[in-house]
Protein backbone atom coordinates (compact mmCIF):
# COMPACT_ATOMS: atom_id res chain seq x y z
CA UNK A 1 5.62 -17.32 15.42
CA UNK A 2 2.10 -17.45 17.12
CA UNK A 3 0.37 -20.48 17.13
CA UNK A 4 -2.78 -19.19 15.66
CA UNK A 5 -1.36 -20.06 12.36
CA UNK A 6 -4.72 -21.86 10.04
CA UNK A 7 -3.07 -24.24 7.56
CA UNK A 8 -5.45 -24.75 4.77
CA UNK A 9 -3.83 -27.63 2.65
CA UNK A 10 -0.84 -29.08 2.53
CA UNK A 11 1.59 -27.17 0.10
CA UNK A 12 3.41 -28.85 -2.80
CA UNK A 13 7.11 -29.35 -2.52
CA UNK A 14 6.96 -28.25 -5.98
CA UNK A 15 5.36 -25.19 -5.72
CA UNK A 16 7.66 -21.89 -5.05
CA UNK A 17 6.26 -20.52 -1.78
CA UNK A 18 5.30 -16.87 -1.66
CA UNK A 19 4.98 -15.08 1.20
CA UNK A 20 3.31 -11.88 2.16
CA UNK A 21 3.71 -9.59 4.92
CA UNK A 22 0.62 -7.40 5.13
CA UNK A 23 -1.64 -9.67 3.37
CA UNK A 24 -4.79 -8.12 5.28
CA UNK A 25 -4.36 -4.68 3.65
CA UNK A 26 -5.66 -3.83 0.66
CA UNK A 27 -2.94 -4.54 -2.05
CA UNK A 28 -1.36 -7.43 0.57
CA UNK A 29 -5.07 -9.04 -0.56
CA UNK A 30 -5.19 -8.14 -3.72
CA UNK A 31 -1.59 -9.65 -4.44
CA UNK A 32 -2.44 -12.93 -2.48
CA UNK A 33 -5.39 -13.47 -4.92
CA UNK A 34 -2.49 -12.66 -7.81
CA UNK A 35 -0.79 -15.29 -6.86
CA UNK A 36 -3.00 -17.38 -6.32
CA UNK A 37 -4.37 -17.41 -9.97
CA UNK A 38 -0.74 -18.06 -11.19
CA UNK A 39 -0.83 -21.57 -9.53
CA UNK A 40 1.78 -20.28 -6.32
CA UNK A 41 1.36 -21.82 -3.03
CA UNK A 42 0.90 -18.56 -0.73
CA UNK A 43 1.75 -18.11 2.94
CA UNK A 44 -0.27 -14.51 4.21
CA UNK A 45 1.10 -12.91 7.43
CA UNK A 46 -1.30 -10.37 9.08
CA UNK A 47 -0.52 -8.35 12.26
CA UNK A 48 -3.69 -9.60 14.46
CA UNK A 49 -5.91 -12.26 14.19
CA UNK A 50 -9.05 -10.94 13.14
CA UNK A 51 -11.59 -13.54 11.61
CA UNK A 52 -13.77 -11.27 9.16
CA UNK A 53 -9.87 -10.79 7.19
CA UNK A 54 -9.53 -14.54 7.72
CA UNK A 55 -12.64 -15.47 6.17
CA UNK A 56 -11.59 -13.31 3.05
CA UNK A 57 -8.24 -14.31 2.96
CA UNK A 58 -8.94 -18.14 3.11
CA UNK A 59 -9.74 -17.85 -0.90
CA UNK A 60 -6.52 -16.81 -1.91
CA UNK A 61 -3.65 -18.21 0.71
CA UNK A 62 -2.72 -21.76 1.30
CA UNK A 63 -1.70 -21.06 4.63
CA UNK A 64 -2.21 -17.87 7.01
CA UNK A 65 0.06 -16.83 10.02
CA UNK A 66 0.01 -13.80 12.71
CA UNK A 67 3.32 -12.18 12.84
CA UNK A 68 4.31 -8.88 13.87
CA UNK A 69 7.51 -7.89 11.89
CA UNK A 70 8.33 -5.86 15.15
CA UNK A 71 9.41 -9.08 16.69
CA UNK A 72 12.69 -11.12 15.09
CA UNK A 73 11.64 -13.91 16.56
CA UNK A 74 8.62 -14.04 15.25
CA UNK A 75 9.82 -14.01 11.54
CA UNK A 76 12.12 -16.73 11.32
CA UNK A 77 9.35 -19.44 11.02
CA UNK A 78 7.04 -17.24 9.64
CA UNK A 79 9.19 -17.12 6.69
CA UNK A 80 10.59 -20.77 6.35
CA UNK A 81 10.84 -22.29 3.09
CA UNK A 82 9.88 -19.48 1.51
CA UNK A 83 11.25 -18.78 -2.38
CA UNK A 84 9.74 -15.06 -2.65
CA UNK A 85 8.71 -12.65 0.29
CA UNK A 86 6.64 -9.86 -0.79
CA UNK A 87 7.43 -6.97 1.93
CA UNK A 88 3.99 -4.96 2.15
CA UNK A 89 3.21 -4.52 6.18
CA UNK A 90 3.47 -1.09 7.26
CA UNK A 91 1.58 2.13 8.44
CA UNK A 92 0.80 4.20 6.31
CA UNK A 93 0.54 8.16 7.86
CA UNK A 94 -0.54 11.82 6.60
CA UNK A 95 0.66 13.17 10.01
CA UNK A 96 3.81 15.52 9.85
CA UNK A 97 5.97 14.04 12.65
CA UNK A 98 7.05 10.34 13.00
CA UNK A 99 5.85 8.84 15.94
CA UNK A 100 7.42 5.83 17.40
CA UNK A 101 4.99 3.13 15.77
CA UNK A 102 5.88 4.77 12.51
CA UNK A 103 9.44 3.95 12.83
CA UNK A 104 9.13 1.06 14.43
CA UNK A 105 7.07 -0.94 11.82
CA UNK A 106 8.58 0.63 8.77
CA UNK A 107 11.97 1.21 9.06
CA UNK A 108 12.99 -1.33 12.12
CA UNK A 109 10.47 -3.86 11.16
CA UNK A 110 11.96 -3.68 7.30
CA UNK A 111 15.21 -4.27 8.81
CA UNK A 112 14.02 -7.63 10.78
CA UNK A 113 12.30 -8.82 7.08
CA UNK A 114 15.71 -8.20 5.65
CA UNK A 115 17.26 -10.44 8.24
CA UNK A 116 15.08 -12.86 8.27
CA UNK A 117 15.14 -13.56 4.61
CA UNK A 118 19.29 -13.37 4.77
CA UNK A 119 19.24 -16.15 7.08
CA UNK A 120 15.89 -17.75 5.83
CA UNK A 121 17.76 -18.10 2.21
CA UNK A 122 14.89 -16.65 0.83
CA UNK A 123 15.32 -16.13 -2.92
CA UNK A 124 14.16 -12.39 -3.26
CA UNK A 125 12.97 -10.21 -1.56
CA UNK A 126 10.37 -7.92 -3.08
CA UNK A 127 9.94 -4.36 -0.88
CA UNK A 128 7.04 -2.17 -1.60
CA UNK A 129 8.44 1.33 -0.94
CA UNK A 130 6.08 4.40 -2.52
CA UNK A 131 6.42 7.31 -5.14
CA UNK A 132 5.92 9.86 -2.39
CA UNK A 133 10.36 8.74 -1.40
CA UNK A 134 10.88 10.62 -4.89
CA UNK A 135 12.18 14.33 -4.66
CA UNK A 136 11.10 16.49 -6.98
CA UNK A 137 12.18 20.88 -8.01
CA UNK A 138 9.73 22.00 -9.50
CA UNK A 139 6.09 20.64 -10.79
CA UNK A 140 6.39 19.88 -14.29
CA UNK A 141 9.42 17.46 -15.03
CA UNK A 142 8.92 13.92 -15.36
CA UNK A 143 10.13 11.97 -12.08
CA UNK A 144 11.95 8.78 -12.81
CA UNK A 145 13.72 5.91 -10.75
CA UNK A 146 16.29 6.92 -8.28
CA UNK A 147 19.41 4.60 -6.92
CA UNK A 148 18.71 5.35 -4.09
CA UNK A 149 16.55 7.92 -1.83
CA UNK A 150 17.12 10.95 0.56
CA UNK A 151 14.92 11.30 3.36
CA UNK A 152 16.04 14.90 4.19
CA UNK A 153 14.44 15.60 0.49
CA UNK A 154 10.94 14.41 1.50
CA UNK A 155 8.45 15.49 3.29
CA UNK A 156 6.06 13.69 5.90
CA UNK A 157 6.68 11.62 8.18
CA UNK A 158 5.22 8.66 5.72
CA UNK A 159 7.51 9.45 3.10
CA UNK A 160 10.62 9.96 5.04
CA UNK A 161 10.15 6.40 7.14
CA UNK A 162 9.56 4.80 3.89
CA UNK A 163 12.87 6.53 2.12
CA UNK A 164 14.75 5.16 5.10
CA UNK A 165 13.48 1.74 4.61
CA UNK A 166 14.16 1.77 1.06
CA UNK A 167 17.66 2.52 1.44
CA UNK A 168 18.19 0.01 4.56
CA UNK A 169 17.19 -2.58 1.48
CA UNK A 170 19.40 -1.63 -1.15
CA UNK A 171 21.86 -1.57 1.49
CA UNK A 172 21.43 -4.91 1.86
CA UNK A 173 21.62 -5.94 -1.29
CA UNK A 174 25.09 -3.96 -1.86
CA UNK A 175 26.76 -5.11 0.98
CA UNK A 176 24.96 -8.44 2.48
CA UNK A 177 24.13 -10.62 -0.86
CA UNK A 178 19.95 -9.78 -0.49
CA UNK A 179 18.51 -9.93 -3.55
CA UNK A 180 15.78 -7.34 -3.60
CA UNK A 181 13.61 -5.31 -5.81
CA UNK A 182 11.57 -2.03 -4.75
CA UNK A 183 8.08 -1.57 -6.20
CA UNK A 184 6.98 1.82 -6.06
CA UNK A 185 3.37 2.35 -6.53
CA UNK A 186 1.19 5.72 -6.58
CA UNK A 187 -2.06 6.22 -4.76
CA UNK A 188 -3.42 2.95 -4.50
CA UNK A 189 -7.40 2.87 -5.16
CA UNK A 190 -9.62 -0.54 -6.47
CA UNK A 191 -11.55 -2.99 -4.48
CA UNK A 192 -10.08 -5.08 -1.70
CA UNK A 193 -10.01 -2.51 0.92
CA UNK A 194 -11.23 -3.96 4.50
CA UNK A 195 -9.60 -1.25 6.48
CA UNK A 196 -10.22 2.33 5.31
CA UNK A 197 -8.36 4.86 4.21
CA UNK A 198 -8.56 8.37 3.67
CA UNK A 199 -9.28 8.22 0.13
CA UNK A 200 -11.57 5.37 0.85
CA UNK A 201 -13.12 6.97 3.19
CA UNK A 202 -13.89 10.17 0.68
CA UNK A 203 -15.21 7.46 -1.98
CA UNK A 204 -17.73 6.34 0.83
CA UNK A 205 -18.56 9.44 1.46
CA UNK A 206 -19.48 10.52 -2.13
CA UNK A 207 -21.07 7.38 -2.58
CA UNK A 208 -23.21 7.58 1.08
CA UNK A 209 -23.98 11.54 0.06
CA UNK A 210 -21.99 12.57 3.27
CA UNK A 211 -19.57 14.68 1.34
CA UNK A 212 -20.55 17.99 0.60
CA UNK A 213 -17.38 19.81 -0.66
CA UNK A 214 -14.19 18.64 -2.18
CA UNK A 215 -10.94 19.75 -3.23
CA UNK A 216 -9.18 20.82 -6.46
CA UNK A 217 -5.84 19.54 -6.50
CA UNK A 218 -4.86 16.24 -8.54
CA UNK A 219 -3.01 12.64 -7.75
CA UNK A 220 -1.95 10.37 -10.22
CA UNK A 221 -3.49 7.00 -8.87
CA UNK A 222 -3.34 3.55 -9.81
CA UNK A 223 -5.74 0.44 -10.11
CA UNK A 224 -4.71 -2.19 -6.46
CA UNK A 225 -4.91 -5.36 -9.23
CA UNK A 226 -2.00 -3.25 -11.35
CA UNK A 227 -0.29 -2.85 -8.57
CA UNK A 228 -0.30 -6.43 -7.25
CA UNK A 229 0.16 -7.72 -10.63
CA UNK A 230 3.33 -5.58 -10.88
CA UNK A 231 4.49 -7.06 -7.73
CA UNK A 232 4.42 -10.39 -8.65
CA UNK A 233 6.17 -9.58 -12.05
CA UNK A 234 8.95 -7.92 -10.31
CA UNK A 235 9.90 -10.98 -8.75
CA UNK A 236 10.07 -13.03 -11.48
CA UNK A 237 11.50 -10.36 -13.81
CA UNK A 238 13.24 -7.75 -12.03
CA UNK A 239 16.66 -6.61 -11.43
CA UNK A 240 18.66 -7.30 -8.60
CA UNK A 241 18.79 -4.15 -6.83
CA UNK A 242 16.44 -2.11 -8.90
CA UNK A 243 13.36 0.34 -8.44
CA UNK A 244 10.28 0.17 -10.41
CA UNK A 245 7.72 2.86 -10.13
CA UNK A 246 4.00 1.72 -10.16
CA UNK A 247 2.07 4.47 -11.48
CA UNK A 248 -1.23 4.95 -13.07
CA UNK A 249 -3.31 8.17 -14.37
CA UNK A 250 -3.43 11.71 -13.19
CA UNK A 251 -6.41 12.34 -12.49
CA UNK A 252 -8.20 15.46 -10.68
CA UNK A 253 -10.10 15.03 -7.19
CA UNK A 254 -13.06 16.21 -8.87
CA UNK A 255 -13.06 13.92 -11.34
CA UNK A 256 -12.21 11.10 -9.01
CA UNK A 257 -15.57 12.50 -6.77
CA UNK A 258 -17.52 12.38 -10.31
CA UNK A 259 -16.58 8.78 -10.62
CA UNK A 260 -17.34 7.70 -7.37
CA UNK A 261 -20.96 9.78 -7.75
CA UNK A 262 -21.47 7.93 -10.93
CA UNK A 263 -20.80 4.32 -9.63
CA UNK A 264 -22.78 4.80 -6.79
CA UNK A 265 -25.60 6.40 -8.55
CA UNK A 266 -25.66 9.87 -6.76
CA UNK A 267 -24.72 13.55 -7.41
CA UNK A 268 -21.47 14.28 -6.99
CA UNK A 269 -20.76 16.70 -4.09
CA UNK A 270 -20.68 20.80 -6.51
CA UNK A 271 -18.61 23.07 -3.72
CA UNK A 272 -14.79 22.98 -4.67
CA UNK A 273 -12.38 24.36 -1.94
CA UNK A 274 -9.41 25.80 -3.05
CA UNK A 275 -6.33 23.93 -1.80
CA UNK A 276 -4.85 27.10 -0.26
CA UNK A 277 -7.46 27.75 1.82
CA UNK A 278 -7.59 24.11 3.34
CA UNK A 279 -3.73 24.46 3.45
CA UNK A 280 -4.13 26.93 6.33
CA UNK A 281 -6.72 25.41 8.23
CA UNK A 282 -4.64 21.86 8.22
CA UNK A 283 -2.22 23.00 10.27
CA UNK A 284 -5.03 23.47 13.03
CA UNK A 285 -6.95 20.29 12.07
CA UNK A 286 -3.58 18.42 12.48
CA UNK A 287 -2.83 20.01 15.87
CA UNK A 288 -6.37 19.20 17.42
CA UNK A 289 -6.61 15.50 15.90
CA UNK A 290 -3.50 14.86 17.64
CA UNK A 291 -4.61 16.56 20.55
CA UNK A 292 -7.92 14.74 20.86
CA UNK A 293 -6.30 11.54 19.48
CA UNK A 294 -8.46 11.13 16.60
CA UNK A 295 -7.81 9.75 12.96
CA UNK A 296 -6.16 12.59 11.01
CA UNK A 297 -8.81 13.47 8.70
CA UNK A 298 -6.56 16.00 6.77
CA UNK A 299 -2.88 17.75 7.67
CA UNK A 300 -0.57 19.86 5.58
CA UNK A 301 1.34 17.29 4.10
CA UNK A 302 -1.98 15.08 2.57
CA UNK A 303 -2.70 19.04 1.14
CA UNK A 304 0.68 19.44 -0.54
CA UNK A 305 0.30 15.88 -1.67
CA UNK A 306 -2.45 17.56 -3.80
CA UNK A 307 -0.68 20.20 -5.11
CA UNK A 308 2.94 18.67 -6.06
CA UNK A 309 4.53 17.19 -9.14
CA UNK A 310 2.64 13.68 -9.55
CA UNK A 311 4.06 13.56 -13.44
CA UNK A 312 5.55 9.65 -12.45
CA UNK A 313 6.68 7.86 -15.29
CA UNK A 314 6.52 3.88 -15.69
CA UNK A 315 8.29 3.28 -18.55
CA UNK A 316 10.86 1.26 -16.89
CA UNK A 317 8.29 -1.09 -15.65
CA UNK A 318 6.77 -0.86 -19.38
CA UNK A 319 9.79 -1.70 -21.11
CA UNK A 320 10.47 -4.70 -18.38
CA UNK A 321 6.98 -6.37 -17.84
CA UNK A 322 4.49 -4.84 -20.65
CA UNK A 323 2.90 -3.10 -17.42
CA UNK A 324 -0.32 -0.87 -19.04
CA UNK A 325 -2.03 0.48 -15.91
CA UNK A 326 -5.95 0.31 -16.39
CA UNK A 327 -8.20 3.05 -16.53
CA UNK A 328 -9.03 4.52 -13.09
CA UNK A 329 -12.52 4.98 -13.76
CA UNK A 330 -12.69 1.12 -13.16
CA UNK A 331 -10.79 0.72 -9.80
CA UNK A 332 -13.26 3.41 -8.43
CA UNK A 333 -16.15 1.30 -9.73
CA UNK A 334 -14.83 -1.67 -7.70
CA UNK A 335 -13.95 0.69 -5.13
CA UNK A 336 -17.41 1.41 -4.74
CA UNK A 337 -19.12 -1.71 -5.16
CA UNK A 338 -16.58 -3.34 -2.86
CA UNK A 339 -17.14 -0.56 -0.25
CA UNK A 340 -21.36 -1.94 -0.46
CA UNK A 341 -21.30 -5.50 -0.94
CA UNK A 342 -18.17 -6.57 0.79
CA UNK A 343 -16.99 -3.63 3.31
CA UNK A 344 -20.21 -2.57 4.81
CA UNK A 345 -21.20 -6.29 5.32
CA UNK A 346 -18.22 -7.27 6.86
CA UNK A 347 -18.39 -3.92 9.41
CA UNK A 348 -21.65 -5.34 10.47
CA UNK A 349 -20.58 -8.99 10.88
CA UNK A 350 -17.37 -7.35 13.50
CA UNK A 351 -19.76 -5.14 15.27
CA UNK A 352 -21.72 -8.28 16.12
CA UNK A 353 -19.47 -10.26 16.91
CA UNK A 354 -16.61 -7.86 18.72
């Protein structure tokens, strides 16, 4: 464990301690301040030291380490004493191929949480996996929970590390004693976002006026504070073993772009470009982003993302928890006003000072 760890009080024998892997991404934040406001004592793990995430993070965690789940040795303290470990650190990808970091943080680096809570005697683990490990036929049926996933049914290299992961948990569970529960969440939009994302990165650019065209295809998407509040349900209330998918609303890019417009107090971008079209030309844009080494903008398999069954159900969550996602008009709100009075500052403060 590195020994930039900041303890920030001493934390209760009495109080379970959760601990999050991730906690500097947008739901790991969001999750920590969950917790928080239940009265647990929370431990946040982030990847690098970086003190614009620290001074955010300081709110909601009793206690923040840097870890990298790539290294075993790293995770044994990092998780000591710990009642409930909240799996969230990983890389999330549009690119078509998986690249070494890929598999290296989300399927080896799930495998050395799973150890390290076996021999931790941690008292659940709670995995965050993603909708996008569900197969699907055809574009209208209802897509449920599945025991357990097939990577060679997915497609992209996000989904397919993230299937493989899922299954090295319930894996664990079956034949080591883990007791684990998979969350499942859809796309993931709200507040809380330090580092963007492509769809964070299309809100800002409604809300700046950079955008001048968008799609037509559709997502179903789901408020970050659902999504963390699911989390920490699971753990109390889940089943040993079980998935629970974390869905929200389907709702059109263009009315996702409208929102965005509206909370920002713009126009909305008026071109549409049909997904087809953009299809073809991914398959270039992929190939000379890698080329060039710069962020993938947009590739074939964010396009088909667009364009595929997205009809997730979360009635099992429902049934368990009372879960009733909010409306997304809201998380795009906070998105926005997040993105201005939180992101933009805090851009500024680590261009200042490096």
């Amino acid at each position: 464990m590195s020994d930039e760890s900041i303890r920030l009080g001493t934390i209760r024998q009495d109080r379970s301690l959760h601990v999050v892997t991730g906690a500097a991404g947008r739901t790991g934040l969001a999750l920590c301040a969950e917790l928080k406001s239940r009265g647990c004592a929370v431990r946040a793990l982030i990847h690098r030291r970086n003190d614009g995430a620290l001074s955010f993070l300081r709110q909601y965690t009793d206690e923040i380490i840097t870890a990298d789940i790539r290294k075993p040795e790293e995770l044994a303290g990092a998780f000591a004493d710990a009642a409930y470990v909240y799996h969230l650190a990983g890389v999330v990808s549009i690119a078509s191929a998986i690249d070494p970091d890929l598999y290296e943080v989300n399927v080896a680096g799930t495998a050395n949480v799973i150890n390290a809570c076996l021999n931790g005697g941690v008292k659940r683990l709670v995995y965050t996996g993603t909708v996008h490990t569900l197969p699907f036929h055809d574009k209208t049926s209802t897509l449920k929970e599945t025991p357990r996933f097939d990577p060679d049914a997915v497609h992209g290299a996000y989904a397919v590390t993230k299937a493989q992961a899922s299954n090295l948990v319930l894996d664990a569970v079956r034949d080591r004693g883990l007791d684990a529960v998979i969350g499942m969440p859809s796309g993931i939009v709200g507040g809380f976002e330090l580092k963007r994302s492509n769809f964070g990165q299309m809100v800002a650019d409604v809300a700046e006026r950079r955008l001048p065209v968008y799609l037509n295809g559709r997502y179903d998407f789901v408020d970050v504070r659902d999504v963390a509040k699911a989390l920490a349900d699971i753990a109390e209330k889940g089943v040993k073993g079980e998935s629970y998918i974390l869905s929200g609303h389907v709702v059109s890019v263009k009315d996702v772009v409208g929102m965005a417009a509206r909370a920002a107090g713009v126009r909305p971008p008026k071109i549409c470009l049909p997904l087809p079209l953009v299809a073809f030309f991914s398959y270039f844009a992929e190939w000379y982003a890698v080329l060039t080494k710069q962020t993938l903008m947009f590739t074939p398999y964010a396009i088909k993302v667009l364009g595929d069954n997205c009809n997730f159900t979360h009635e099992k969550i429902s049934a368990l928890t009372g879960y009733s996602p909010r409306a997304i008009g809201e998380a795009i709100a906070e998105q926005v006003d997040f993105y201005f009075n939180v992101y933009k500052p805090y851009c500024m403060w680590a261009a200042k000072n490096g």
